[in-house]
C-alpha atoms as a PDB file:
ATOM      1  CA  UNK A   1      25.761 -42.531   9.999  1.00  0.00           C
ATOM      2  CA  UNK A   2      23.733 -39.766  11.875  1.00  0.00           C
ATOM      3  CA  UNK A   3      21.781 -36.602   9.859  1.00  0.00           C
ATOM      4  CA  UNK A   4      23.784 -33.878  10.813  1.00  0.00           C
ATOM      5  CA  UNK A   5      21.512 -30.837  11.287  1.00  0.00           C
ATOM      6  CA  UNK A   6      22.561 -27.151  11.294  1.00  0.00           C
ATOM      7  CA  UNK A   7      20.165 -24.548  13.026  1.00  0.00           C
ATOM      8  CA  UNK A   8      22.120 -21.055  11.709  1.00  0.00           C
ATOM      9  CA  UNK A   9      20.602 -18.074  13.055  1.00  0.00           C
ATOM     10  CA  UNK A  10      22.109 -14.616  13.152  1.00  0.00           C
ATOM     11  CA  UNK A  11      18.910 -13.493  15.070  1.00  0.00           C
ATOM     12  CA  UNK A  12      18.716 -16.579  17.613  1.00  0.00           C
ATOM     13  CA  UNK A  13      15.490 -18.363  18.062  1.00  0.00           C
ATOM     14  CA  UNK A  14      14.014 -18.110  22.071  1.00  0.00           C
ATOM     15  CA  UNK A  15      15.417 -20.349  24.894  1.00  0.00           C
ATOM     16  CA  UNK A  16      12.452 -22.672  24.841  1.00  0.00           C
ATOM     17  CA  UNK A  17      12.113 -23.201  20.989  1.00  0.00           C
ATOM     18  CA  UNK A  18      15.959 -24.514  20.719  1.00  0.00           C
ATOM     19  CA  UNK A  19      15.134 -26.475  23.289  1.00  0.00           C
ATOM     20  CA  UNK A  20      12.724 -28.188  21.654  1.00  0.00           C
ATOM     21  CA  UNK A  21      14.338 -28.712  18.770  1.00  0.00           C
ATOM     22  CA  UNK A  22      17.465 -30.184  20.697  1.00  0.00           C
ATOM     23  CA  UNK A  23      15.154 -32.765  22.224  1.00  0.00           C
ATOM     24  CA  UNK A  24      13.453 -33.734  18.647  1.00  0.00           C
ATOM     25  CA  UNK A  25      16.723 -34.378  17.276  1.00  0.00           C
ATOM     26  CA  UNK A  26      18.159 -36.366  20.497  1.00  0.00           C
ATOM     27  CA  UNK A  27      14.961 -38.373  20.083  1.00  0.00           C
ATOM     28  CA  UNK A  28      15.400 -39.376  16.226  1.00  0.00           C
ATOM     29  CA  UNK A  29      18.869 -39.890  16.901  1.00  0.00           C
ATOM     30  CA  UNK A  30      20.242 -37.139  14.673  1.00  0.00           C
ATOM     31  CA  UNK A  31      22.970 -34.631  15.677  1.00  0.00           C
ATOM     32  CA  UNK A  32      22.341 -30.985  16.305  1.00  0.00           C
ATOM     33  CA  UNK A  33      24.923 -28.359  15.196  1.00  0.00           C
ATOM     34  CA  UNK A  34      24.270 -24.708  16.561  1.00  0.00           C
ATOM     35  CA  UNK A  35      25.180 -21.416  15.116  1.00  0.00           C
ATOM     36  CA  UNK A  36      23.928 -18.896  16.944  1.00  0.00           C
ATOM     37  CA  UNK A  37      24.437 -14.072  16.704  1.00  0.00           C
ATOM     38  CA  UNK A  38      27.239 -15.271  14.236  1.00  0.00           C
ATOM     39  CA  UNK A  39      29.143 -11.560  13.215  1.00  0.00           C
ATOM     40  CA  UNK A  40      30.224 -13.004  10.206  1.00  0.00           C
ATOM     41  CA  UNK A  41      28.815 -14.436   7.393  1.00  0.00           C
ATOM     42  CA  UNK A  42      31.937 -16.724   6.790  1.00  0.00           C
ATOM     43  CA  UNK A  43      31.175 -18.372   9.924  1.00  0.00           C
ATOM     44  CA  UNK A  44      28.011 -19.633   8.132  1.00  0.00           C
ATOM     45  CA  UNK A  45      30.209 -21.288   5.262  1.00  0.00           C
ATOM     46  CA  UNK A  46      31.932 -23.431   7.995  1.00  0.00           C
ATOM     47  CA  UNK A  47      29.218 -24.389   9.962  1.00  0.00           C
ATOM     48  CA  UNK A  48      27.506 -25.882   7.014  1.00  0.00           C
ATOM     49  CA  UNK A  49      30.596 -27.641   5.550  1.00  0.00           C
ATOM     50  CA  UNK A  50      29.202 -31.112   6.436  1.00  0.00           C
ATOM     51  CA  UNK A  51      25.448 -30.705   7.532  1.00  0.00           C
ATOM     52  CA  UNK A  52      22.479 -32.686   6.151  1.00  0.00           C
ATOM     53  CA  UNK A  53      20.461 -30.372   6.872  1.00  0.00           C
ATOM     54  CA  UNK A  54      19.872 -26.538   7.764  1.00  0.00           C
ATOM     55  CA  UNK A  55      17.043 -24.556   9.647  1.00  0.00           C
ATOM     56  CA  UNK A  56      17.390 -21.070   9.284  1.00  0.00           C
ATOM     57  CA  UNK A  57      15.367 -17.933  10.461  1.00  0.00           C
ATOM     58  CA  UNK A  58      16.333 -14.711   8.250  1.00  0.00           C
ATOM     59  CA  UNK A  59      19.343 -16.016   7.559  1.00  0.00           C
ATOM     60  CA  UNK A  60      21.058 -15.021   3.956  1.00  0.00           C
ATOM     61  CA  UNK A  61      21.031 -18.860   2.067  1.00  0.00           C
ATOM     62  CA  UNK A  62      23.443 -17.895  -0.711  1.00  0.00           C
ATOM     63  CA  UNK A  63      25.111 -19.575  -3.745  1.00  0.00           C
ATOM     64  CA  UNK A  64      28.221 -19.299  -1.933  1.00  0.00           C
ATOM     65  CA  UNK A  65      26.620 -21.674   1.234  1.00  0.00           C
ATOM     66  CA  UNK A  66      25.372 -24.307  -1.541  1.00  0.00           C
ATOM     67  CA  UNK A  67      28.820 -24.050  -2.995  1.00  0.00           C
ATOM     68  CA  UNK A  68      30.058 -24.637   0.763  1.00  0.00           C
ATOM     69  CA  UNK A  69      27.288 -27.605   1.903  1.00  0.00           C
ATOM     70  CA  UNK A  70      28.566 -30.310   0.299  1.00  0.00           C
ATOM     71  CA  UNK A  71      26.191 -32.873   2.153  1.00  0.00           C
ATOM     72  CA  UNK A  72      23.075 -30.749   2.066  1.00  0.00           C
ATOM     73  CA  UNK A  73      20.017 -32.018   1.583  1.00  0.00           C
ATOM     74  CA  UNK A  74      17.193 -29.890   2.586  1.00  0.00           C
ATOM     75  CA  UNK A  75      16.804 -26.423   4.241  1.00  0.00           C
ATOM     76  CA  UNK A  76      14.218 -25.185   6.115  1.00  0.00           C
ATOM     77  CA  UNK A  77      13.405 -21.423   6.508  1.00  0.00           C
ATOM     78  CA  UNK A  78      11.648 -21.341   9.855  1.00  0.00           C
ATOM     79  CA  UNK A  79       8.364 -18.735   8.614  1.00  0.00           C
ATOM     80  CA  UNK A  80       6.949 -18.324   5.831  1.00  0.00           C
ATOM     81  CA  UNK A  81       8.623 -15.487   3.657  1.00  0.00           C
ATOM     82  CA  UNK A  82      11.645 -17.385   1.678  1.00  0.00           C
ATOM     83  CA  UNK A  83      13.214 -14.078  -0.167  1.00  0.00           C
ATOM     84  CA  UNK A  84      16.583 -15.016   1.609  1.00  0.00           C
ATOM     85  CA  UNK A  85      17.089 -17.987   0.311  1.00  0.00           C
ATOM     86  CA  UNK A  86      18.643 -18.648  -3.394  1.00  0.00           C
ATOM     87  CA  UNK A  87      16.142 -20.738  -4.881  1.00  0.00           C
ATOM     88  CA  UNK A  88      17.477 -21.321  -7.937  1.00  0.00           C
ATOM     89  CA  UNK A  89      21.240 -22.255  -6.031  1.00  0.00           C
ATOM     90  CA  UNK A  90      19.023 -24.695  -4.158  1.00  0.00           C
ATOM     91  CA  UNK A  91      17.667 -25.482  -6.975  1.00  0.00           C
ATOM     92  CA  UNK A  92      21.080 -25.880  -9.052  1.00  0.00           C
ATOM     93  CA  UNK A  93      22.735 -28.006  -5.892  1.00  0.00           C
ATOM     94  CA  UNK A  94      19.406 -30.538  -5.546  1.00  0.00           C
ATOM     95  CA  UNK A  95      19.339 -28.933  -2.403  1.00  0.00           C
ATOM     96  CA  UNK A  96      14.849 -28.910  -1.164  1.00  0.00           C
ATOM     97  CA  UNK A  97      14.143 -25.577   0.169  1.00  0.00           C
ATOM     98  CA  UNK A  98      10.772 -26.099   2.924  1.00  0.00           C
ATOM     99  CA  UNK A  99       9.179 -23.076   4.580  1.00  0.00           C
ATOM    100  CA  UNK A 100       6.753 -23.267   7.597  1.00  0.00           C
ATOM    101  CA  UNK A 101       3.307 -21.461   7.036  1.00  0.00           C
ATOM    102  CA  UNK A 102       1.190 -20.409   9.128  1.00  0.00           C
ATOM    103  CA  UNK A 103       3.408 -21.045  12.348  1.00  0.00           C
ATOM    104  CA  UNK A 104       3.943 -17.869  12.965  1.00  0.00           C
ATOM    105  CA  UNK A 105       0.670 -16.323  11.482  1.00  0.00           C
ATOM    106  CA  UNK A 106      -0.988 -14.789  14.733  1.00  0.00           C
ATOM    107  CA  UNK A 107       2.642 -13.010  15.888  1.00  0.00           C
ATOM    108  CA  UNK A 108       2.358 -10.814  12.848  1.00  0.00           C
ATOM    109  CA  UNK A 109      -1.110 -10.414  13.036  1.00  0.00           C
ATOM    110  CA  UNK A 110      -1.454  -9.264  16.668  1.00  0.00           C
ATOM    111  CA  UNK A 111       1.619  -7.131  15.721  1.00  0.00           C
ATOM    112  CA  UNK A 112      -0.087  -5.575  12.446  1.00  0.00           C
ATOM    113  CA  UNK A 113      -3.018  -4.313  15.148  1.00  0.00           C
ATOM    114  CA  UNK A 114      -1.042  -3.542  17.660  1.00  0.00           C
ATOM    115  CA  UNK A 115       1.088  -1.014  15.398  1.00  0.00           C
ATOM    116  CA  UNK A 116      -2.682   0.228  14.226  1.00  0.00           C
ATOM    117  CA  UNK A 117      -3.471   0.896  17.694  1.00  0.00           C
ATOM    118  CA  UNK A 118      -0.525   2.812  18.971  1.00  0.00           C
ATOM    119  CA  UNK A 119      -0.745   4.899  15.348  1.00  0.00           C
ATOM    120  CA  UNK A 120      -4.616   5.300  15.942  1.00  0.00           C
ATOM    121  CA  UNK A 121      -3.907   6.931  19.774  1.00  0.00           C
ATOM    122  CA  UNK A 122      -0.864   9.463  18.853  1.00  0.00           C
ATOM    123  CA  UNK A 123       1.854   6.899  19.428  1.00  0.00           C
ATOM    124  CA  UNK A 124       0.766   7.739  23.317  1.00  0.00           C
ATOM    125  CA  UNK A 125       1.640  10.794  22.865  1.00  0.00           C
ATOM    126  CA  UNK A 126      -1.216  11.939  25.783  1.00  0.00           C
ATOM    127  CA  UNK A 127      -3.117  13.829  22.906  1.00  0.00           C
ATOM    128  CA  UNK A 128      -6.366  12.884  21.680  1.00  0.00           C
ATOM    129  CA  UNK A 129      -6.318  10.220  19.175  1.00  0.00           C
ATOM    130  CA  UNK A 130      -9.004   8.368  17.275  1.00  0.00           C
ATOM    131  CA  UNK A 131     -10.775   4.633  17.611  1.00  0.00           C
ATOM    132  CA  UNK A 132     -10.276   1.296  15.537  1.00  0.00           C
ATOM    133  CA  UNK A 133     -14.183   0.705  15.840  1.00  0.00           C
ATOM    134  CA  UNK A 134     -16.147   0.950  12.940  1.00  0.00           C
ATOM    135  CA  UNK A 135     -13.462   1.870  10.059  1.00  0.00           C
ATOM    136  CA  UNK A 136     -13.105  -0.025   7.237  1.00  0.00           C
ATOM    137  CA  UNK A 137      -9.981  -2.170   6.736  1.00  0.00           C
ATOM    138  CA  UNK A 138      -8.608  -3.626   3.969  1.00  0.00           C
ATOM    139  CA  UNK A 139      -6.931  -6.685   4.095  1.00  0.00           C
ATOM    140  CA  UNK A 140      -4.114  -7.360   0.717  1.00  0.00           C
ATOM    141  CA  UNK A 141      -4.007 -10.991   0.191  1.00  0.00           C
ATOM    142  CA  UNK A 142      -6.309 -13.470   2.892  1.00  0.00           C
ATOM    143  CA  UNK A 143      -3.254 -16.069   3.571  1.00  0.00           C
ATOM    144  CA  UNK A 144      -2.648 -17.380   6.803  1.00  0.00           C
ATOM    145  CA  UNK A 145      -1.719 -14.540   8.401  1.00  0.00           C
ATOM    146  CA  UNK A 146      -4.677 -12.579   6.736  1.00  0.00           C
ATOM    147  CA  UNK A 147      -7.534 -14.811   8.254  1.00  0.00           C
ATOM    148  CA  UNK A 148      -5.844 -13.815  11.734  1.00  0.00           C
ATOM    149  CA  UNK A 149      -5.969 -10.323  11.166  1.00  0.00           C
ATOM    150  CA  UNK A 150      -9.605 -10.432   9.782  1.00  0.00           C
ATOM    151  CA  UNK A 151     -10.242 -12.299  13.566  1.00  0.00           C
ATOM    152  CA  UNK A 152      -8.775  -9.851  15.662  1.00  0.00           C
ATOM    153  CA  UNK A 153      -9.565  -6.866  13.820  1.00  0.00           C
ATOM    154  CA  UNK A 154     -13.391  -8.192  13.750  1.00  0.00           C
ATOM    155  CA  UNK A 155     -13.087  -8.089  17.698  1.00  0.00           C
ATOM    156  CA  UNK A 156     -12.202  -4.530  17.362  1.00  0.00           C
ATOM    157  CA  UNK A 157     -15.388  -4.679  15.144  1.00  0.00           C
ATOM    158  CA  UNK A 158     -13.727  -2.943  12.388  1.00  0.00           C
ATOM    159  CA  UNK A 159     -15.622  -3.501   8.863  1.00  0.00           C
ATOM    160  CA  UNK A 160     -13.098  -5.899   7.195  1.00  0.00           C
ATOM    161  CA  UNK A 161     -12.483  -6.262   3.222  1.00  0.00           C
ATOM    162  CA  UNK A 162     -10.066  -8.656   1.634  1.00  0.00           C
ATOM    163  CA  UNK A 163      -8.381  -8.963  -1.658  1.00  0.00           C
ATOM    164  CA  UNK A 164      -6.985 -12.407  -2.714  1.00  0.00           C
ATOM    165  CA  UNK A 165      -7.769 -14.406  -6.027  1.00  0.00           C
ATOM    166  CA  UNK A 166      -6.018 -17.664  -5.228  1.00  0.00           C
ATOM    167  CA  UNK A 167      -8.582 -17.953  -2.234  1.00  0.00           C
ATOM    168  CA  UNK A 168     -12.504 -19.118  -3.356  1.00  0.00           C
ATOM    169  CA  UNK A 169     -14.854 -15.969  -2.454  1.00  0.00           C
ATOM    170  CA  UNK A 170     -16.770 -18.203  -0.313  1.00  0.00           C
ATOM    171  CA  UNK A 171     -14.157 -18.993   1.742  1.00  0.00           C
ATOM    172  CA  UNK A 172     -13.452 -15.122   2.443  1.00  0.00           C
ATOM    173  CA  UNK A 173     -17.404 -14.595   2.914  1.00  0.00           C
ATOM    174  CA  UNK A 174     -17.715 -17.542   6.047  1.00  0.00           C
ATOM    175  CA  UNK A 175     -15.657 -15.364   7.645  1.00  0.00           C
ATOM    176  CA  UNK A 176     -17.607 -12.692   8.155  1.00  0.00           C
ATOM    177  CA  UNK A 177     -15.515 -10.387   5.520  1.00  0.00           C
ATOM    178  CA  UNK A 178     -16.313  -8.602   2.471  1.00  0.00           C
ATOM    179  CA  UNK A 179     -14.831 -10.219  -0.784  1.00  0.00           C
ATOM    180  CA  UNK A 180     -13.259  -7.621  -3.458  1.00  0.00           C
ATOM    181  CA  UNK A 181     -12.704  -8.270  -6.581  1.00  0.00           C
ATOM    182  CA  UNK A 182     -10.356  -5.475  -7.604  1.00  0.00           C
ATOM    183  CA  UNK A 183      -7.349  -3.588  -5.925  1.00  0.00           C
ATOM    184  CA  UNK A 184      -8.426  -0.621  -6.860  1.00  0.00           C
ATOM    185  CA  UNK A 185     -11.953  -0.974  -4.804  1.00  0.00           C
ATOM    186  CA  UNK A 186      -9.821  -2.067  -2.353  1.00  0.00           C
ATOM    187  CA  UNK A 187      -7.682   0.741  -1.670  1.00  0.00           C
ATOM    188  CA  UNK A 188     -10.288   3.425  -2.649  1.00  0.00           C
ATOM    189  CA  UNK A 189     -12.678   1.344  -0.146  1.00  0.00           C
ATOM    190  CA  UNK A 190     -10.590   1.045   3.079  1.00  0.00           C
ATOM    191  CA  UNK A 191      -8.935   3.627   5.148  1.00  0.00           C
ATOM    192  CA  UNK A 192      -6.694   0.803   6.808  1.00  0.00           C
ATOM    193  CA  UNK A 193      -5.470  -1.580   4.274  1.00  0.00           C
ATOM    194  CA  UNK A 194      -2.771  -4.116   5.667  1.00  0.00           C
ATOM    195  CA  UNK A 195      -0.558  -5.901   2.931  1.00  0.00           C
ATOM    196  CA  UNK A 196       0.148  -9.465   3.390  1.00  0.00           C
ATOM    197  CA  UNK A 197       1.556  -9.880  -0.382  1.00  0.00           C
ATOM    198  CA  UNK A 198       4.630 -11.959  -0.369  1.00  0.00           C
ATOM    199  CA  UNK A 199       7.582 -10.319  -2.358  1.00  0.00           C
ATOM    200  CA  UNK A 200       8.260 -11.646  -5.624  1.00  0.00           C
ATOM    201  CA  UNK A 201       8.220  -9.915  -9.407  1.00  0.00           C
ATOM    202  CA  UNK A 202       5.225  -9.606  -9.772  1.00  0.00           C
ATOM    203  CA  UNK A 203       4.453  -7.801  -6.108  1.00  0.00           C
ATOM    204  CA  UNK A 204       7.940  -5.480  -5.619  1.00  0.00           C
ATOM    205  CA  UNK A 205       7.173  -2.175  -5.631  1.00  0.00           C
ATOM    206  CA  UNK A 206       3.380  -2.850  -6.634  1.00  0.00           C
ATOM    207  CA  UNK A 207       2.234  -0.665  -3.915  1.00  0.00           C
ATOM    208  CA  UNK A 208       2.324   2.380  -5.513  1.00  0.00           C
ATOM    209  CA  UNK A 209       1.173   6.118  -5.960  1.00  0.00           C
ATOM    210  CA  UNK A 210      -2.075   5.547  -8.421  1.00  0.00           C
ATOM    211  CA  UNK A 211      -2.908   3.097  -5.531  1.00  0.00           C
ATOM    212  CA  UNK A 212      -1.960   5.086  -2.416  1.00  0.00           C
ATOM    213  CA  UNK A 213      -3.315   8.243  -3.808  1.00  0.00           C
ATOM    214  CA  UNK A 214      -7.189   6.099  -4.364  1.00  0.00           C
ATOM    215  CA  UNK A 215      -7.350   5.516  -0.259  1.00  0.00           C
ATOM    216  CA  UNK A 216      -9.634   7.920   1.088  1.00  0.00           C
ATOM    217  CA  UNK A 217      -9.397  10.425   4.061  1.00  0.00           C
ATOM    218  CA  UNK A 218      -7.112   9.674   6.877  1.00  0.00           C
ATOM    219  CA  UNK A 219      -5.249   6.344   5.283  1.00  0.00           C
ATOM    220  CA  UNK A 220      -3.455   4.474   6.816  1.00  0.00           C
ATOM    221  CA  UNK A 221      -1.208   1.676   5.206  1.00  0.00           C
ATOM    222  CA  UNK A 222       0.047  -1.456   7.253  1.00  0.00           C
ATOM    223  CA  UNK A 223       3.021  -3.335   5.776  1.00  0.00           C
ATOM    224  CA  UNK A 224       3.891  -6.296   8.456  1.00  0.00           C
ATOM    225  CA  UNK A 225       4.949  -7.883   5.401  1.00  0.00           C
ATOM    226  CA  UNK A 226       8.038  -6.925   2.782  1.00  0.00           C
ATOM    227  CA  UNK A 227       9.321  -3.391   2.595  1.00  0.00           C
ATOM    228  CA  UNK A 228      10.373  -4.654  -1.003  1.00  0.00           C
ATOM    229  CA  UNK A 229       6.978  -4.741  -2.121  1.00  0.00           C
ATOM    230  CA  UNK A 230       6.297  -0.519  -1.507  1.00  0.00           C
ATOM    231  CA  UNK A 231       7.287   1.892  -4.454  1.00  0.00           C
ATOM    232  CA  UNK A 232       9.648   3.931  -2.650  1.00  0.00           C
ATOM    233  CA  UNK A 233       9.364   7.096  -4.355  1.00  0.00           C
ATOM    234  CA  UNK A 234       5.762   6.735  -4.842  1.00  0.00           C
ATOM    235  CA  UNK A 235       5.867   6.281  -0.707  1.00  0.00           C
ATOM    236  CA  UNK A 236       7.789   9.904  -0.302  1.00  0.00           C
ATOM    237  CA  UNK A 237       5.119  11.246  -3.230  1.00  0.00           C
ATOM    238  CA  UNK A 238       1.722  10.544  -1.360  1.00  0.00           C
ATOM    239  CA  UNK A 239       3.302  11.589   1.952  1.00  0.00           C
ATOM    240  CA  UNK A 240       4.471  15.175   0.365  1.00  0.00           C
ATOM    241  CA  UNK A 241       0.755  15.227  -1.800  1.00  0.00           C
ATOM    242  CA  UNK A 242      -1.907  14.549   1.658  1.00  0.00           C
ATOM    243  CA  UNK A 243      -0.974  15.733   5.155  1.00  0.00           C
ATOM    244  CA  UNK A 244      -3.698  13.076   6.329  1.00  0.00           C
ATOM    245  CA  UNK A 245      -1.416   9.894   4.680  1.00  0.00           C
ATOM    246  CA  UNK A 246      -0.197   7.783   7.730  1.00  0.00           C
ATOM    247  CA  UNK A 247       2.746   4.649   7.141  1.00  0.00           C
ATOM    248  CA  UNK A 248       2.858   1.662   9.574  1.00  0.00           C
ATOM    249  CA  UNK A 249       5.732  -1.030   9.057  1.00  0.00           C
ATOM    250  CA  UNK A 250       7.456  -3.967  10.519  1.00  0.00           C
ATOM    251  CA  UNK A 251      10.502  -2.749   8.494  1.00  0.00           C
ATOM    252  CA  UNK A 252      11.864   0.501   7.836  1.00  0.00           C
ATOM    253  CA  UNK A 253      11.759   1.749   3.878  1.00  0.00           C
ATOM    254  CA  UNK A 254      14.903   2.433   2.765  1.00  0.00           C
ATOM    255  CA  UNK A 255      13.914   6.146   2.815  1.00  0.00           C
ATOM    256  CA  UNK A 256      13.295   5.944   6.474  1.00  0.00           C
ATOM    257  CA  UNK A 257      15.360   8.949   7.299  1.00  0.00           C
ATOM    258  CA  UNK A 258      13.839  11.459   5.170  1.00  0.00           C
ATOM    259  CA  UNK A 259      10.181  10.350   6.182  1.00  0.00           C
ATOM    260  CA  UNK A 260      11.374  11.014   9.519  1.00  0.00           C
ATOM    261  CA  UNK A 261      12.871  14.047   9.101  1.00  0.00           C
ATOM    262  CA  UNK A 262       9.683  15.299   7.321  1.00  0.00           C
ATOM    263  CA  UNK A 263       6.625  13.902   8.486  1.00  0.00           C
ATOM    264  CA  UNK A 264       6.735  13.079  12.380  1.00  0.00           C
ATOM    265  CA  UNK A 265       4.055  11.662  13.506  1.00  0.00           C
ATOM    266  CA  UNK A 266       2.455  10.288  10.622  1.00  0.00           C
ATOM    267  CA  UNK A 267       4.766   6.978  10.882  1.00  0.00           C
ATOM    268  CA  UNK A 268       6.197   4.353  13.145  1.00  0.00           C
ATOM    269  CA  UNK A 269       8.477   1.970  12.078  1.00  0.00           C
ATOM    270  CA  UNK A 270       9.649  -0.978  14.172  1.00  0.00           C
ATOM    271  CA  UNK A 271      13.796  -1.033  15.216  1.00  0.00           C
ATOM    272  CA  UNK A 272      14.154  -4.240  13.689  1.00  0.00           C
ATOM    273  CA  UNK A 273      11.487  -7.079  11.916  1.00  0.00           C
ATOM    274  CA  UNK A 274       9.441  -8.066  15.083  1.00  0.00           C
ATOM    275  CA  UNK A 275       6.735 -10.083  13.352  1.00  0.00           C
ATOM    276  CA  UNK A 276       7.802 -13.344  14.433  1.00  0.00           C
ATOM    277  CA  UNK A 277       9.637 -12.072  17.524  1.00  0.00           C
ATOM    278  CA  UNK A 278       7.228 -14.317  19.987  1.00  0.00           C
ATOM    279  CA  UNK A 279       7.900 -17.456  21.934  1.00  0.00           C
ATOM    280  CA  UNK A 280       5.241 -19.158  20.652  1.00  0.00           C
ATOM    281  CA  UNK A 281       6.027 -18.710  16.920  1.00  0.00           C
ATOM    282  CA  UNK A 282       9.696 -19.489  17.813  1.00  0.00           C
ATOM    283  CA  UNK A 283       8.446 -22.467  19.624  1.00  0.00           C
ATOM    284  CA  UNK A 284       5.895 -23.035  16.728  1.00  0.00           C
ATOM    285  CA  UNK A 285       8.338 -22.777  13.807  1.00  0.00           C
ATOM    286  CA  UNK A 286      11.334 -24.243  15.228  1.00  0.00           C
ATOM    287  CA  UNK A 287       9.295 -27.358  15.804  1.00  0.00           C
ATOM    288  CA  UNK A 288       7.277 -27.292  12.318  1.00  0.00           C
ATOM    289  CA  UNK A 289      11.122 -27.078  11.022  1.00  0.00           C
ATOM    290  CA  UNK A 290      12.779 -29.846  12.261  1.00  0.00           C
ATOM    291  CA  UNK A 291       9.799 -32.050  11.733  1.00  0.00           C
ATOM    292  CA  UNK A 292       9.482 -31.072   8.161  1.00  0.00           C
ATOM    293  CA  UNK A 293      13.186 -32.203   8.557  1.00  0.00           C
ATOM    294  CA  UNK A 294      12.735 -35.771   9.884  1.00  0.00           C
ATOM    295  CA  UNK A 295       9.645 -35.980   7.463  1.00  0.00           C
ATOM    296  CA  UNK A 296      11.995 -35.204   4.608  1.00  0.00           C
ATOM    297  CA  UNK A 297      14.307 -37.472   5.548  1.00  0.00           C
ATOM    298  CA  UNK A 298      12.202 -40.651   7.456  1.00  0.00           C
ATOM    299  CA  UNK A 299       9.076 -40.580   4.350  1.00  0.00           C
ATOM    300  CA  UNK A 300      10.582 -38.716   1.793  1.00  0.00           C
ATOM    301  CA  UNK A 301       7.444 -35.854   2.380  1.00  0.00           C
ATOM    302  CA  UNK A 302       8.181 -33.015   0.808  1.00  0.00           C
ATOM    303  CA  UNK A 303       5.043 -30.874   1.360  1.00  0.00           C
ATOM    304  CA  UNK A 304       6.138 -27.712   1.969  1.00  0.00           C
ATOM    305  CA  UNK A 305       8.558 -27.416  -1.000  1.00  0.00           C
ATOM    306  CA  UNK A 306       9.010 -23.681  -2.173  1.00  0.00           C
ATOM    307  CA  UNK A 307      11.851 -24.475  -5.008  1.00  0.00           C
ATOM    308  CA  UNK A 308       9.465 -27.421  -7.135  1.00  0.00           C
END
């Protein structure tokens, strides 16, 4: 009997990456089932009913879809953030949970510079604005999508710093970017500092005031990563404490409204997460997905386990 795979995605994938995955799965001889701007999460619980398998984008992988898979095997979270799926459900239901690094990497960095840019010039507001060249930047973790920042942000010929301790200082330094060993130099270093922390306890809410309130004149703060990892009230704090404080993110705080209300023009916020919103990462991930599928199931390769 044929793998039955699910690809569930309230926020669809593009034309061309469905596409491709339609023609993998033809190929291997496995049968695609497509759920696609579903309005209800219910709909989700049906669909996966009697899947093998599931590829999912931001997708909401509760207890109550384990409870509902009864055949499932494996799913695959098509980027690299995982905070929507139930691990330990997965976990509990011997369900393997897969994510895709560093296929969608250089969509969220050309986004995180591309937000710095139309900050930088006034939102294009036809007022003078101020240059990318020569300011220090301050990269929070040097993961995939880090390195691609440092790349494109060294084109601007920014001076870029980075922060990670799971990646070897020499690594960092053959890059052409300066190796902290602290947050704190970090943030009282760099007047751009772009987070690339992944949210988990240790990181939620880490960003906070004693941090914020160390950047120097002018700061900016990037978050193309998890608005779950900013202190909210320490956010409203260092905007009400310096005038000069500026907030870039690929997700709106939860206090969006009264940042808005009070502090126009220090802030843009994308309408909804655009990080991955490129063809080529939907391509990129889609694919990586459904071959980390057939890998799983053909070999038994479970590289890219997140729920060990």
């Amino acid at each position: 009997m044929s793998k039955k795979i699910l690809v569930a995605t309230v926020k669809p994938f593009a034309k061309a990456a469905v596409e491709s995955i339609a023609e993998i799965i033809k190929k291997t001889g496995y049968e695609l089932v497509l759920l696609e701007s579903y309005p209800d999460p219910a709909d989700l619980l049906k669909a996966v009913a009697d899947v093998d398998a599931m590829i999912v984008r931001s997708d909401k992988v509760t207890p109550a879809v384990f409870d509902a898979a009864k055949n499932l095997k494996i799913v695959v979270r098509a980027g690299a953030g995982y905070d929507n799926i139930d691990l330990q459900a997965a976990t509990d239901h011997k369900v393997v949970v897969m994510n895709t690094p560093g296929q969608n990497s250089n969509a969220v960095a050309e986004l995180a510079l591309g937000m710095m840019v139309y900050l930088a010039r006034g939102c294009f507001n036809g007022k003078p604005g101020t240059e990318l060249k020569g300011k220090k930047f301050g990269l929070h973790a040097y993961g995939n999508v880090g390195k691609h920042v440092a790349r494109i942000a060294k084109g601007f010929d920014m001076e870029v710093y980075a922060l990670d301790p799971y990646v070897d200082k020499s690594v960092i330094e053959k890059d052409g970017v300066t190796c902290v060993n602290d947050v704190k130099e970090l943030y009282s270093t760099c007047r751009y500092v772009s987070l690339h922390i992944p949210a988990n306890r240790t990181t939620i809410k880490s960003i906070n005031y004693e941090l914020l309130s160390m950047m120097p004149q002018n700061a900016v703060l990037v978050n193309p990563a998890r608005k779950e990892v900013i202190c909210e009230d320490s956010l409203l704090k260092i905007f009400a404490a310096r005038e000069d404080f500026k907030y870039i993110a690929d997700i709106a705080p939860d206090c969006a409204a009264e940042i808005e209300a009070k502090y126009p023009g220090r802030f843009y916020f994308t309408p909804k997460k655009m990080g991955a919103q490129t063809a080529e990462a939907n391509v990129n991930a889609g694919i990586a997905s459904i071959n980390q599928i057939i890998g799983f199931f053909e070999k038994g390769d479970t590289t890219f386990q997140v729920n060990k």
